[in-house]
N, C-alpha and C. Protein backbone atom coordinates (compact mmCIF):
# COMPACT_ATOMS: atom_id res chain seq x y z
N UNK A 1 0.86 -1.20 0.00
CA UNK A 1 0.00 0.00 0.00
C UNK A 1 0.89 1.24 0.00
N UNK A 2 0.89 2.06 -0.95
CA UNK A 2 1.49 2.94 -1.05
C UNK A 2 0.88 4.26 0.04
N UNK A 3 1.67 5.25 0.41
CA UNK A 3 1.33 6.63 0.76
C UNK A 3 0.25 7.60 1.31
N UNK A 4 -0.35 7.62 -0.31
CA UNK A 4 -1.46 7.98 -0.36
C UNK A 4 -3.08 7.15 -0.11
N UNK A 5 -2.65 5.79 -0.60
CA UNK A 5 -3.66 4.65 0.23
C UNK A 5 -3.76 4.77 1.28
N UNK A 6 -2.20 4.65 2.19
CA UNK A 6 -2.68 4.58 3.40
C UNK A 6 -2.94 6.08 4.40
N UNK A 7 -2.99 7.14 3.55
CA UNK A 7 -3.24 8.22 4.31
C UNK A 7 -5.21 8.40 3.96
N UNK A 8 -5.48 7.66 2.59
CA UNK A 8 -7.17 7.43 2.69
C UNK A 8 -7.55 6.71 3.55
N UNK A 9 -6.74 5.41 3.98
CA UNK A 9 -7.36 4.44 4.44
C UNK A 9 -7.82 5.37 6.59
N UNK A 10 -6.63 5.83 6.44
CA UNK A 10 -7.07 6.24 8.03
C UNK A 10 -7.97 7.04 7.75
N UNK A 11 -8.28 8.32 7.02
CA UNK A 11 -9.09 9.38 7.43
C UNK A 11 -10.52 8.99 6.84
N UNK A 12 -10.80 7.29 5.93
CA UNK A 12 -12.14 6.56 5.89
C UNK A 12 -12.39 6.29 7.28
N UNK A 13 -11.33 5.74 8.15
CA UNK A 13 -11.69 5.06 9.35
C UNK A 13 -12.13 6.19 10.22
N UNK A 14 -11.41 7.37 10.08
CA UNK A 14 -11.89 8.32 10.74
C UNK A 14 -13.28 8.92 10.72
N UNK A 15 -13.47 8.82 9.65
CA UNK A 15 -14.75 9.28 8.95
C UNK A 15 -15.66 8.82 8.85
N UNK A 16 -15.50 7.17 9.07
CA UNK A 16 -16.36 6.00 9.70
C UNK A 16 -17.06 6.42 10.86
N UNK A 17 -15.83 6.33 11.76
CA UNK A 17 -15.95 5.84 13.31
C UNK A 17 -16.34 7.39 13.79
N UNK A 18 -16.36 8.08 13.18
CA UNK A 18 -17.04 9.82 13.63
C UNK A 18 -17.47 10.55 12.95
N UNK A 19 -19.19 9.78 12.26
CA UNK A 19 -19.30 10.68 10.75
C UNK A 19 -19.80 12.03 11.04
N UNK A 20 -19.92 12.40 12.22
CA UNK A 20 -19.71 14.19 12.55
C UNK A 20 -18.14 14.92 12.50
N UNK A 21 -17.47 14.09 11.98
CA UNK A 21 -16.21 14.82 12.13
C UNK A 21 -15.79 15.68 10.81
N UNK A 22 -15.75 16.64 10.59
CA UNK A 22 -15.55 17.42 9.71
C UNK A 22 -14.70 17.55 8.80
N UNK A 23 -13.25 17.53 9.42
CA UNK A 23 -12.23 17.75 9.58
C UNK A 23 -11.46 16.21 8.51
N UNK A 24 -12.24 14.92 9.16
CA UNK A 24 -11.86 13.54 8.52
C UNK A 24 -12.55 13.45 7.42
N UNK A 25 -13.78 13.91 7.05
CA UNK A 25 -14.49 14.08 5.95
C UNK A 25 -13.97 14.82 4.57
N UNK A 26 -13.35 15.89 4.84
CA UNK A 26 -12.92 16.84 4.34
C UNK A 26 -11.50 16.08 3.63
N UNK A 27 -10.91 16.07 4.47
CA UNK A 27 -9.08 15.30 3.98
C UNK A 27 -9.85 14.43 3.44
N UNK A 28 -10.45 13.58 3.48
CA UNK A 28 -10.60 12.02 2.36
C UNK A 28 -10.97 12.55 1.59
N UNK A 29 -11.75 13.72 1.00
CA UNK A 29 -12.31 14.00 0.07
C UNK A 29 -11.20 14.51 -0.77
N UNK A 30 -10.62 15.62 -0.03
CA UNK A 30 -8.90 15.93 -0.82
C UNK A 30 -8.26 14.90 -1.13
N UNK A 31 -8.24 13.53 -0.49
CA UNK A 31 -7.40 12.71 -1.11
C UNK A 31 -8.00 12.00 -1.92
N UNK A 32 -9.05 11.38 -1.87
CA UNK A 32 -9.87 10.83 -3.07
C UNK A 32 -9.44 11.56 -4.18
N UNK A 33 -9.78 12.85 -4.59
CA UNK A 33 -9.70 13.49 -4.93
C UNK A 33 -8.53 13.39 -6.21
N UNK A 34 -7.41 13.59 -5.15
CA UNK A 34 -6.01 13.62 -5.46
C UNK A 34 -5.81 12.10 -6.26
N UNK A 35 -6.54 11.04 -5.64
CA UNK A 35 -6.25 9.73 -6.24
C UNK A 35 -7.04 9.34 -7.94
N UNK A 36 -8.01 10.50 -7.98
CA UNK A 36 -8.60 10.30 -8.65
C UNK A 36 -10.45 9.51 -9.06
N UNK A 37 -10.25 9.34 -7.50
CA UNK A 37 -11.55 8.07 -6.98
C UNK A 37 -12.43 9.26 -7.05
N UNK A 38 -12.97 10.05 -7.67
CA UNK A 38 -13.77 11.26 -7.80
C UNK A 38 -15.27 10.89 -7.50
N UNK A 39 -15.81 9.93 -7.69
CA UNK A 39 -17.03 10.03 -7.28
C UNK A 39 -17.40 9.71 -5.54
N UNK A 40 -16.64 9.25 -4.98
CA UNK A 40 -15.84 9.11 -3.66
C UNK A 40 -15.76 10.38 -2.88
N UNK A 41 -15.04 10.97 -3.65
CA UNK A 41 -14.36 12.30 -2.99
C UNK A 41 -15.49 13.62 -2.91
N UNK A 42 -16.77 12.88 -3.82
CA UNK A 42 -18.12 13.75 -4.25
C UNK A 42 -18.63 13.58 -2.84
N UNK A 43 -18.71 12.67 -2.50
CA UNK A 43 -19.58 12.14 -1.23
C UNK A 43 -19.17 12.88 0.09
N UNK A 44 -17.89 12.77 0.13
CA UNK A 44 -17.18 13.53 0.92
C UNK A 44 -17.22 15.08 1.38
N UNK A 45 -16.60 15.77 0.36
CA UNK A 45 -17.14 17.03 0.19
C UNK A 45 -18.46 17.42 0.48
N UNK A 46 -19.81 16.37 0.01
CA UNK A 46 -21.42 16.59 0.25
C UNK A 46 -21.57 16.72 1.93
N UNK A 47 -21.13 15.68 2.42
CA UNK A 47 -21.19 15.47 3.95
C UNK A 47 -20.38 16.71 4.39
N UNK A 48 -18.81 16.88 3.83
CA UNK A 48 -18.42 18.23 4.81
C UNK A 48 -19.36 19.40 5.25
N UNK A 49 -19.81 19.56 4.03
CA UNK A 49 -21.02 20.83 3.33
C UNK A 49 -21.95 20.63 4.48
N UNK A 50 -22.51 19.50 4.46
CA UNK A 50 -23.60 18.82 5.54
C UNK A 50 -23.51 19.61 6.87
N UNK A 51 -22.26 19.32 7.51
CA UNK A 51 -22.13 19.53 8.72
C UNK A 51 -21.09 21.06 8.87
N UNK A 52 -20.57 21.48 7.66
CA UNK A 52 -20.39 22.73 8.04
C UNK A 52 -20.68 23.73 6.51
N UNK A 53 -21.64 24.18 6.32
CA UNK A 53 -22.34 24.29 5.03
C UNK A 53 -21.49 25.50 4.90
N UNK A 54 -21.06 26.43 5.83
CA UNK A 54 -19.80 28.22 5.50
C UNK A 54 -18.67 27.68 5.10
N UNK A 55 -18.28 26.38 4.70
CA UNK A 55 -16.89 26.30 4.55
C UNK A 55 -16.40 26.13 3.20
N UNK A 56 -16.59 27.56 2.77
CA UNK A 56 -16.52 28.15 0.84
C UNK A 56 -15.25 27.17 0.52
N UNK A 57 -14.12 26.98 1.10
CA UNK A 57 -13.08 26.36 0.09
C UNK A 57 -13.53 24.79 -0.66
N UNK A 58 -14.71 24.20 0.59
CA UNK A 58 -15.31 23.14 -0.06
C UNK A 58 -16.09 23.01 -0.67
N UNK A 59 -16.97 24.26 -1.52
CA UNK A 59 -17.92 24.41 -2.81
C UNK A 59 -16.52 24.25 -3.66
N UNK A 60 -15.79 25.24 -3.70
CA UNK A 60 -14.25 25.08 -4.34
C UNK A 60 -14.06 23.57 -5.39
N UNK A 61 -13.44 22.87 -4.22
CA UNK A 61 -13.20 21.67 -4.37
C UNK A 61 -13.90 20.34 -5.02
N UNK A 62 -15.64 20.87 -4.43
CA UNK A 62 -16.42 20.45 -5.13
C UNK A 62 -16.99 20.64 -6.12
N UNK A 63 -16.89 22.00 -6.93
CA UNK A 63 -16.97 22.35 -7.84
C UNK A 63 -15.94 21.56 -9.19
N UNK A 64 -14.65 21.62 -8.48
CA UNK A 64 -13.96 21.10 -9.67
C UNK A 64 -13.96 19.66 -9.76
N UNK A 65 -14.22 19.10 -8.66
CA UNK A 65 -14.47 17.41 -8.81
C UNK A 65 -15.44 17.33 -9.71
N UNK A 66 -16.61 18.28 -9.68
CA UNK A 66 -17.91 17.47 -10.39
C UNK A 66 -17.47 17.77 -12.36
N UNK A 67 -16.48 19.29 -12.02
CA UNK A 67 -15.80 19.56 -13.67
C UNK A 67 -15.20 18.34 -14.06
N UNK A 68 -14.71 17.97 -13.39
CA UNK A 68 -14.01 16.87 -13.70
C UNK A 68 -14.72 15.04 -13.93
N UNK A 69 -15.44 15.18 -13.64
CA UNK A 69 -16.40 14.19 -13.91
C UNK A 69 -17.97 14.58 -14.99
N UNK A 70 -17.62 15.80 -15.44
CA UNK A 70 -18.52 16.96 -16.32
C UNK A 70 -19.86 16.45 -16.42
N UNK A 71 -19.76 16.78 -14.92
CA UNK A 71 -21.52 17.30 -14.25
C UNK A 71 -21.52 18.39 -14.15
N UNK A 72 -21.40 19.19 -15.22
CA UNK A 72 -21.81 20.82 -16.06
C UNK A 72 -22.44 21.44 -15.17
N UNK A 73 -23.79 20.87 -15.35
CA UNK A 73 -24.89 21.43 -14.03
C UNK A 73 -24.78 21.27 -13.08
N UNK A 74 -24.65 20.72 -12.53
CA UNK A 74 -24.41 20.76 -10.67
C UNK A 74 -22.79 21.54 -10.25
N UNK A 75 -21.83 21.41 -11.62
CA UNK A 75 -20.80 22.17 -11.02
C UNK A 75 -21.29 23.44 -10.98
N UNK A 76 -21.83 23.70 -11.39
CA UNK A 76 -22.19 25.72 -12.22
C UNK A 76 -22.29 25.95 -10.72
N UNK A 77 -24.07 24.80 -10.31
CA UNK A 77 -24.94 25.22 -9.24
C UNK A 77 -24.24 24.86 -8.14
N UNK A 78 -23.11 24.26 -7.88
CA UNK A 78 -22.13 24.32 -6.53
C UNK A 78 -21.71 25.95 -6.19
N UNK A 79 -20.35 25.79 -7.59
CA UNK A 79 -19.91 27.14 -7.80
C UNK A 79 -20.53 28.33 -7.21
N UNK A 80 -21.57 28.35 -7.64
CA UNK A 80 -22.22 29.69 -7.70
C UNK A 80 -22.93 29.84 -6.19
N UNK A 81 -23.22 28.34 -5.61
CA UNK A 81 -23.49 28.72 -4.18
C UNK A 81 -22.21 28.88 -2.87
N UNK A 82 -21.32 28.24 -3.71
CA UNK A 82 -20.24 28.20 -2.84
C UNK A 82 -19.31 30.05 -3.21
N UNK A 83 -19.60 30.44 -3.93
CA UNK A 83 -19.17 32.11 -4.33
C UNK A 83 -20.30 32.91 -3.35
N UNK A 84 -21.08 32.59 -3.52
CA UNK A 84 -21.93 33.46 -1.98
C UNK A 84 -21.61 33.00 -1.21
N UNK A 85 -21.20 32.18 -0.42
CA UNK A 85 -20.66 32.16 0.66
C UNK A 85 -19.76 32.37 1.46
N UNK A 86 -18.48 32.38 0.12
CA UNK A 86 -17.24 32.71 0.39
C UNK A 86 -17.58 34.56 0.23
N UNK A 87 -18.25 35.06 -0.20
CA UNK A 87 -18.69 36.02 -0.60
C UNK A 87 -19.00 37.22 0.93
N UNK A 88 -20.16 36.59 1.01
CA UNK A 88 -20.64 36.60 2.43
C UNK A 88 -19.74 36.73 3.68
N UNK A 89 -18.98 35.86 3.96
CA UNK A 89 -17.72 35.74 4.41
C UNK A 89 -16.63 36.48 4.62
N UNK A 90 -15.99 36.90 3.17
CA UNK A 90 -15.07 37.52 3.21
C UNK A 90 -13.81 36.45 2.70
N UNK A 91 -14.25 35.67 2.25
CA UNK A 91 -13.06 34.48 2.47
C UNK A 91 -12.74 34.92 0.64
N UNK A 92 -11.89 35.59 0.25
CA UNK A 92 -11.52 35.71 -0.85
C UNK A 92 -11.08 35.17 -2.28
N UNK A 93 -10.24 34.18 -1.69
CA UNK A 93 -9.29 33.22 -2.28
C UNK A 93 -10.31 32.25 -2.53
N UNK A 94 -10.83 31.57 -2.18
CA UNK A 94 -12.10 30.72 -2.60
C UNK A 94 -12.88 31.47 -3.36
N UNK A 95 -13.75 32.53 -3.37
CA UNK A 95 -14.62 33.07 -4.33
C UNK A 95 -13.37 33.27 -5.39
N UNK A 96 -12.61 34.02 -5.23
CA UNK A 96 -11.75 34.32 -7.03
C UNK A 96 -11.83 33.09 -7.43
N UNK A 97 -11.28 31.71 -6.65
CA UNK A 97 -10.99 30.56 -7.38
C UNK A 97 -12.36 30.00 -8.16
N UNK A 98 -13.43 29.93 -7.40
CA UNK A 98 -14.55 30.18 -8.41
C UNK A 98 -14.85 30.52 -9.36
N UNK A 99 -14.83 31.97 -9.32
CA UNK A 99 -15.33 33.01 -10.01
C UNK A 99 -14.59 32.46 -11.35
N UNK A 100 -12.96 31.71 -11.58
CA UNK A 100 -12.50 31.33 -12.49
C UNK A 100 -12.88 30.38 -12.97
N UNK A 101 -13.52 29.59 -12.24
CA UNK A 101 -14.20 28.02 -12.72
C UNK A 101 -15.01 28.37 -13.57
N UNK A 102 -16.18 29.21 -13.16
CA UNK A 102 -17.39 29.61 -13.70
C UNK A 102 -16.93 30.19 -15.04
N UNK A 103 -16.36 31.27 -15.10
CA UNK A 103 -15.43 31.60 -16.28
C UNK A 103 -15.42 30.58 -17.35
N UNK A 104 -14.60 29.63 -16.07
CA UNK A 104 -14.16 28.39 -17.66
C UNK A 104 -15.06 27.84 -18.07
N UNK A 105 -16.12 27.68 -17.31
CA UNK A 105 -17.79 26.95 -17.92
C UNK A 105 -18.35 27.53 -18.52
N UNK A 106 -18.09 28.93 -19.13
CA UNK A 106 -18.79 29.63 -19.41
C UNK A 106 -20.07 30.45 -18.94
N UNK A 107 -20.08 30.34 -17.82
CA UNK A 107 -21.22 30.63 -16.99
C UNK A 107 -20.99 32.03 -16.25
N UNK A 108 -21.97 32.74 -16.11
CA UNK A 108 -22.11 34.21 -15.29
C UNK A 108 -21.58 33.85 -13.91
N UNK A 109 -20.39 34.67 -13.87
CA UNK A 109 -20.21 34.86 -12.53
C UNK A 109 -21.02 35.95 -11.36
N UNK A 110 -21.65 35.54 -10.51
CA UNK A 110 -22.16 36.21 -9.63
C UNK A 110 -21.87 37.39 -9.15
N UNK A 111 -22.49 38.73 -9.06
CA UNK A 111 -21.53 39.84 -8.37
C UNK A 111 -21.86 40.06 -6.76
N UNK A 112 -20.25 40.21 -6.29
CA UNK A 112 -19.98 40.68 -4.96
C UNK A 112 -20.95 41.21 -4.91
N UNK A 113 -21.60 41.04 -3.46
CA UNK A 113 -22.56 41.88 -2.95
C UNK A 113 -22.25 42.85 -1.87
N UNK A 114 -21.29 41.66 -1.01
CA UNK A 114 -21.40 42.50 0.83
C UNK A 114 -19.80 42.00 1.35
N UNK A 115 -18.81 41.23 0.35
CA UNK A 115 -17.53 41.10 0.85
C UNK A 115 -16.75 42.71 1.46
N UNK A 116 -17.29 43.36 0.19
CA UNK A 116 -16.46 44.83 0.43
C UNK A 116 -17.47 45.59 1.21
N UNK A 117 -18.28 45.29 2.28
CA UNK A 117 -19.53 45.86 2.74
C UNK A 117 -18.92 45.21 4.24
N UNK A 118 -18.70 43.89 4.37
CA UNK A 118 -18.85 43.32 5.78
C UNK A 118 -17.48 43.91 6.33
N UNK A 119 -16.92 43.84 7.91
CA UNK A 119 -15.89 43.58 8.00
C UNK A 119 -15.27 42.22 8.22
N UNK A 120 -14.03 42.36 7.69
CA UNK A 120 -13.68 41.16 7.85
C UNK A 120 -12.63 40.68 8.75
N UNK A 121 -12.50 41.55 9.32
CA UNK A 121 -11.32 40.99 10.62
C UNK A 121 -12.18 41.18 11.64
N UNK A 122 -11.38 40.65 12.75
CA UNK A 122 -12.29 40.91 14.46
C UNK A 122 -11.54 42.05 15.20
N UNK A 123 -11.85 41.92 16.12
CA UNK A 123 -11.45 42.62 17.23
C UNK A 123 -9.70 43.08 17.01
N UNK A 124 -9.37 44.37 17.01
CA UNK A 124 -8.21 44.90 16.60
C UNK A 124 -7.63 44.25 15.28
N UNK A 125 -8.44 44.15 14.54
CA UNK A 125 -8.03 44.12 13.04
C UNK A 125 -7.45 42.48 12.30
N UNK A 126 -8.20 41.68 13.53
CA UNK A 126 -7.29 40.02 13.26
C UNK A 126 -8.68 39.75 12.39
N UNK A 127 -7.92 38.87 11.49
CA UNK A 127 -9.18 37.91 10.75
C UNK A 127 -7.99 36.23 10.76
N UNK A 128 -9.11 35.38 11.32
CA UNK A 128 -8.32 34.37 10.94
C UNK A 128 -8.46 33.78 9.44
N UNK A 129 -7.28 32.87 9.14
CA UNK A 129 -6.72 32.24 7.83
C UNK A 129 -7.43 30.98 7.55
N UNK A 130 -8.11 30.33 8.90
CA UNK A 130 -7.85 29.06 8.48
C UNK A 130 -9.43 28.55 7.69
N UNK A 131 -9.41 27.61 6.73
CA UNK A 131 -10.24 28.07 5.87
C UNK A 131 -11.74 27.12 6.59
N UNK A 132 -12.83 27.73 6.56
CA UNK A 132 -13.95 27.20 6.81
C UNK A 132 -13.78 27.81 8.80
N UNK A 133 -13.36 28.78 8.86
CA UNK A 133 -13.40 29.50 10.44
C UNK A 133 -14.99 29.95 10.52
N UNK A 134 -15.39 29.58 11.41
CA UNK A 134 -16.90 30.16 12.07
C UNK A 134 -16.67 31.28 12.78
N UNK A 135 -15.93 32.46 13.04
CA UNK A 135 -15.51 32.99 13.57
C UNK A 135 -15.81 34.46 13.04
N UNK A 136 -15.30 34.41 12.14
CA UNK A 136 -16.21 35.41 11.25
C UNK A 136 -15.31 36.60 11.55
N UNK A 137 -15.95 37.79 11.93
CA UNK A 137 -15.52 39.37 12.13
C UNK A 137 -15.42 39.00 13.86
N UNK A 138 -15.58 38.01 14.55
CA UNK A 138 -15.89 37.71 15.79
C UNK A 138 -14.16 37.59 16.71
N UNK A 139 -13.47 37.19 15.96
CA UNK A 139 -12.14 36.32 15.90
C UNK A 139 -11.29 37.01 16.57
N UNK A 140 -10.89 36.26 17.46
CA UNK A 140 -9.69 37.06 18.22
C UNK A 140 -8.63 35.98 18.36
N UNK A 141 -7.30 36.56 18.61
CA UNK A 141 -6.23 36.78 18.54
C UNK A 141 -5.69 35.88 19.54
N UNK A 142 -5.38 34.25 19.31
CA UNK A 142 -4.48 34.15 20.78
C UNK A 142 -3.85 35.00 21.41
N UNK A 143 -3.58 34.96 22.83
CA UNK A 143 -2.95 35.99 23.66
C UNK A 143 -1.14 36.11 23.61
N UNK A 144 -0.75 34.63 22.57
CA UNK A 144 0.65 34.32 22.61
C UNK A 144 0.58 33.26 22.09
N UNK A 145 1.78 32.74 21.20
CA UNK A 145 2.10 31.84 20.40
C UNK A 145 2.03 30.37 21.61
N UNK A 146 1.20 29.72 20.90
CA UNK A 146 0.86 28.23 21.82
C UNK A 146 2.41 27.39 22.00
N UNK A 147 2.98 27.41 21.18
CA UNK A 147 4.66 26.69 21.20
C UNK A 147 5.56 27.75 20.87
N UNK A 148 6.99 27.25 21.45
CA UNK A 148 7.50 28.46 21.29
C UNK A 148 8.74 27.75 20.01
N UNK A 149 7.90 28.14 18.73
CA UNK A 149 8.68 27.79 17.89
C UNK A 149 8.03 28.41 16.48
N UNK A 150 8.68 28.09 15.31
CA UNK A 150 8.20 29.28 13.72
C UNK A 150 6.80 28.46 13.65
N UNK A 151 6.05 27.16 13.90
CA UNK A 151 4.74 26.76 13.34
C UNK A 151 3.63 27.28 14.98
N UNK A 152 4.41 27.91 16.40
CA UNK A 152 3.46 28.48 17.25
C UNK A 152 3.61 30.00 16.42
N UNK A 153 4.59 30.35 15.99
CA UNK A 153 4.39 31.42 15.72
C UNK A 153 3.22 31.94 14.81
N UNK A 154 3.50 31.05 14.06
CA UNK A 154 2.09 30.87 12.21
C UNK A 154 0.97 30.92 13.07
N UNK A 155 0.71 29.91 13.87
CA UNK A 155 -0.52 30.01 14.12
C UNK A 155 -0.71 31.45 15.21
N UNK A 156 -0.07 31.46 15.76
CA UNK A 156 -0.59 33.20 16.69
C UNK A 156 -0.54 34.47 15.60
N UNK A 157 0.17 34.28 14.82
CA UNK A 157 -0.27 34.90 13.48
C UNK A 157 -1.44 34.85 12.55
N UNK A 158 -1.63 33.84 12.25
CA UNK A 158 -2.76 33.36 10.97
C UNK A 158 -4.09 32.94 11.81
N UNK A 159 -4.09 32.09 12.94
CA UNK A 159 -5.13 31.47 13.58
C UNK A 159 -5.75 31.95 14.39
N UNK A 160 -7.31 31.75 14.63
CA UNK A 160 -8.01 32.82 15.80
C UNK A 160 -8.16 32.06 17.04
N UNK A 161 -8.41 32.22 18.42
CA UNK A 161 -8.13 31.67 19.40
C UNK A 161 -9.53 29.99 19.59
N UNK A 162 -10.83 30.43 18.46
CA UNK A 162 -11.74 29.68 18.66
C UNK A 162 -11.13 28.34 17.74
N UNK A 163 -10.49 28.66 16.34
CA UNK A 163 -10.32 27.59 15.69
C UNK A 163 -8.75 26.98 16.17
N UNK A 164 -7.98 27.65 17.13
CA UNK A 164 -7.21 26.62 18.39
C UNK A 164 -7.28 25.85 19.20
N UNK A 165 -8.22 26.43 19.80
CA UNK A 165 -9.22 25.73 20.68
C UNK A 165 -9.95 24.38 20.12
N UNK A 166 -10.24 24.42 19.09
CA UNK A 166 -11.42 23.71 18.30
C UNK A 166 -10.65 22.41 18.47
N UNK A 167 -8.91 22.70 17.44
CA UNK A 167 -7.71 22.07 17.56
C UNK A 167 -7.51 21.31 18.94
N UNK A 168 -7.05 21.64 20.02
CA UNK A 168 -7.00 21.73 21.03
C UNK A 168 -7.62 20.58 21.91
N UNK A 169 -8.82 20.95 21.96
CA UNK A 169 -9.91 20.73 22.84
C UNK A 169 -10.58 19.17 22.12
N UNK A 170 -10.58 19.48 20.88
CA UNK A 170 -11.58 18.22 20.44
C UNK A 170 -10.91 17.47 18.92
N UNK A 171 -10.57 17.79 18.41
CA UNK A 171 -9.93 17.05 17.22
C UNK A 171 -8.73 16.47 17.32
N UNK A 172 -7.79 17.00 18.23
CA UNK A 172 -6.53 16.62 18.77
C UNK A 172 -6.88 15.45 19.28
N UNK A 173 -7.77 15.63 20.14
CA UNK A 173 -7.67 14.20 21.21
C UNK A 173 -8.66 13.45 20.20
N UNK A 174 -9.56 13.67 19.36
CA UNK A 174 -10.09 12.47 18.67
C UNK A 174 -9.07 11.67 17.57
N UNK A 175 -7.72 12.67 16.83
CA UNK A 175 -6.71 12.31 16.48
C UNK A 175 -5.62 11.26 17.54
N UNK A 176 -5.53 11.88 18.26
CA UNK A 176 -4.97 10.98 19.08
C UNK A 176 -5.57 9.22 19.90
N UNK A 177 -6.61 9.06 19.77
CA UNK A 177 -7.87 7.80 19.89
C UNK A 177 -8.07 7.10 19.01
N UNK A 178 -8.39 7.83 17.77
CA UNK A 178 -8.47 7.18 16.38
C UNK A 178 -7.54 6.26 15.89
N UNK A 179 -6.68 7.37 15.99
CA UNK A 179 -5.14 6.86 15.37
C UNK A 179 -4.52 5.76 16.51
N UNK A 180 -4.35 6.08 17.67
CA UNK A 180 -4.12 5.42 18.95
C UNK A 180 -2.34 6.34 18.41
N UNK A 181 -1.85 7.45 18.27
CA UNK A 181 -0.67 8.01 18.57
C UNK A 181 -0.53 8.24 19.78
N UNK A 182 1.37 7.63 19.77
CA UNK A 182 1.61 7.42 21.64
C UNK A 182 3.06 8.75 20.90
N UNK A 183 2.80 9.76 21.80
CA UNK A 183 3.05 10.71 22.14
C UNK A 183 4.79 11.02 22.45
N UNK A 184 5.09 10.13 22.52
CA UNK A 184 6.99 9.27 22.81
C UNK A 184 7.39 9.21 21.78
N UNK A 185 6.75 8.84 20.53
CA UNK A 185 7.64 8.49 18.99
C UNK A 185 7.29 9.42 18.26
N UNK A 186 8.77 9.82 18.20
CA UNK A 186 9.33 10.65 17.16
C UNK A 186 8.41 10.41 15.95
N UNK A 187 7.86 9.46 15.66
CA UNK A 187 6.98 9.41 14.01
C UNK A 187 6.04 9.56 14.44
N UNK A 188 5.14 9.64 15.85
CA UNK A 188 4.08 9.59 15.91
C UNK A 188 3.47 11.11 16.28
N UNK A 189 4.08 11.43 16.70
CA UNK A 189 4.44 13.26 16.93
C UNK A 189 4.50 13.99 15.13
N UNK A 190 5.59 13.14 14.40
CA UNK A 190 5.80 13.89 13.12
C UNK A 190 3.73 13.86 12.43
N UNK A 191 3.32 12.80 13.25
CA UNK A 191 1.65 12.42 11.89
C UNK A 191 0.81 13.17 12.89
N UNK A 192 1.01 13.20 14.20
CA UNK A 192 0.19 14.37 14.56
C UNK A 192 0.22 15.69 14.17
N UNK A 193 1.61 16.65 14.35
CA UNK A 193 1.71 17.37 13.39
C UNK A 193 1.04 17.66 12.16
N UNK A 194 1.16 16.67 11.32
CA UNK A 194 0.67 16.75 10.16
C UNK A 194 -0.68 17.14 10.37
N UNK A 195 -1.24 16.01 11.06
CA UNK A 195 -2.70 16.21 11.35
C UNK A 195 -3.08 17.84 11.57
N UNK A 196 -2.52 18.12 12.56
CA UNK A 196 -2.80 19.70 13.39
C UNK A 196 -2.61 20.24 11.59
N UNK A 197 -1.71 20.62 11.07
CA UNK A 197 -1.15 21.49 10.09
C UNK A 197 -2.83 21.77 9.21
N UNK A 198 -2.84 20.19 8.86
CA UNK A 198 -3.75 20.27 8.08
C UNK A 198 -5.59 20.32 8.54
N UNK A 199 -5.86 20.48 10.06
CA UNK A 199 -6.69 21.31 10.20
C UNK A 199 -6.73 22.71 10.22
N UNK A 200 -5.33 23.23 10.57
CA UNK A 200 -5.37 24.60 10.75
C UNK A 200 -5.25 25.01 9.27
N UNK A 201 -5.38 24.27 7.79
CA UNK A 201 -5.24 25.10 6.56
C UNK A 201 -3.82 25.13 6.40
N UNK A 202 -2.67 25.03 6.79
CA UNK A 202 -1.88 24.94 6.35
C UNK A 202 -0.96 24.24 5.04
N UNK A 203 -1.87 23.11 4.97
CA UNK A 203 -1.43 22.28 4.36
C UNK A 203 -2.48 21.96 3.08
C-alpha cells in the first residue's frame, strides 16, 4: 500500500468511526480526490457541506471534482453557491478561485454583494486564515504563540483563538484515539503534526 492509500485508508476510518467529524471528511475528500476516486471524494465534500455548510473552500473543491467528472450542471450550481458564501464571508481566495471556474464553464459569474460591505477581521483588526473558520468578524487573537517555535508562531499569526481551541480541545484528542498516537515516537508526533497542520489550513 502505497502513501497515499494509506493516508485514505485512516481518514475513511476516521470518517467511519465519527461521521460528525468534519475535519476527517474533508481530507478524504482531498485525497480521493487527489487519487482520482472522484465520485468518492463527491460524497465527501457533500457530507463536509452537511455539517459545516460556510466552509466556501469546499464548494471550491467540489466544484472542480464534479468539472471533472462533467456534471456541467451541478458544477455551475455548486460554484455559484459556494461564491456566496465565500462572498458573504469575506473568504476571498475561494470566491476568485470560483469566479474562475465559472469563467471556464462559461457561466455568469455572480456579483460581490457585501464582501467589500462586511468587515472582515475581528477585534483589533485580526481575521483568521484558516479556511472554513466560524468565527467570522468575531475572531480574536491568541494571547501568545501556543509553542515556542516558527509553526506556534504561524498560528498566533494566521489562527483565531476559537479555531485553536477547536484544535486543542476536540480534534486533537479524537486524532490521538483514532489513530491510537503514543506521544513518545518521534513518528508519531511527526503524523500528529501533520494532522494539526492540516486542520489549521496549512497544508
Amino acid at each position: 500500500m502505497n502513501q497515499l492509500s494509506e493516508r485514505i485508508a485512516q481518514f475513511r476510518k476516521m470518517a467511519n468511526d465519527d461521521p460528525d467529524n468534519e475535519l476527517g471528511h474533508f481530507r478524504l475528500g482531498q485525497l480521493l480526490m487527489e487519487d482520482k476516486q472522484l465520485e468518492e471524494a463527491v460524497q465527501s465534500f457533500r457530507r463536509t457541506l452537511e455539517l459545516s455548510p460556510q466552509f466556501s473552500k469546499v464548494y471550491q473543491l467540489l466544484g472542480s471534482t464534479l468539472i471533472q467528472l462533467e456534471r456541467k450542471d451541478e458544477a455551475v450550481e455548486t460554484l455559484k453557491k459556494g461564491f456566496g458564501v465565500a462572498d458573504e464571508r469575506g473568504d476571498n481566495i475561494p470566491r476568485e478561485e470560483m469566479a474562475k471556474l465559472l469563467t471556464s464553464l462559461g457561466a455568469e459569474v455572480p456579483t460581490s454583494k457585501k464582501a467589500a460591505d462586511l468587515p472582515t477581521a475581528g477585534p483589533g483588526g485580526f481575521r483568521c486564515q484558516r479556511p472554513g473558520c466560524m468565527a467570522g468578524s468575531h475572531a480574536h487573537q491568541l494571547a501568545k504563540p501556543p509553542m515556542n517555535d516558527d509553526l506556534g508562531r504561524r498560528i498566533h499569526e494566521q489562527i483565531c483563538a476559537t479555531c485553536w481551541n477547536d484544535w486543542w480541545r476536540n480534534a486533537s484528542v479524537k486524532i490521538v484515539n483514532e489513530l491510537r498516537l503514543d506521544l513518545s515516537r518521534e513518528d508519531h508526533v511527526a503524523m500528529y503534526d501533520q494532522y494539526m497542520k492540516e486542520f489549521l489550513g496549512f497544508e
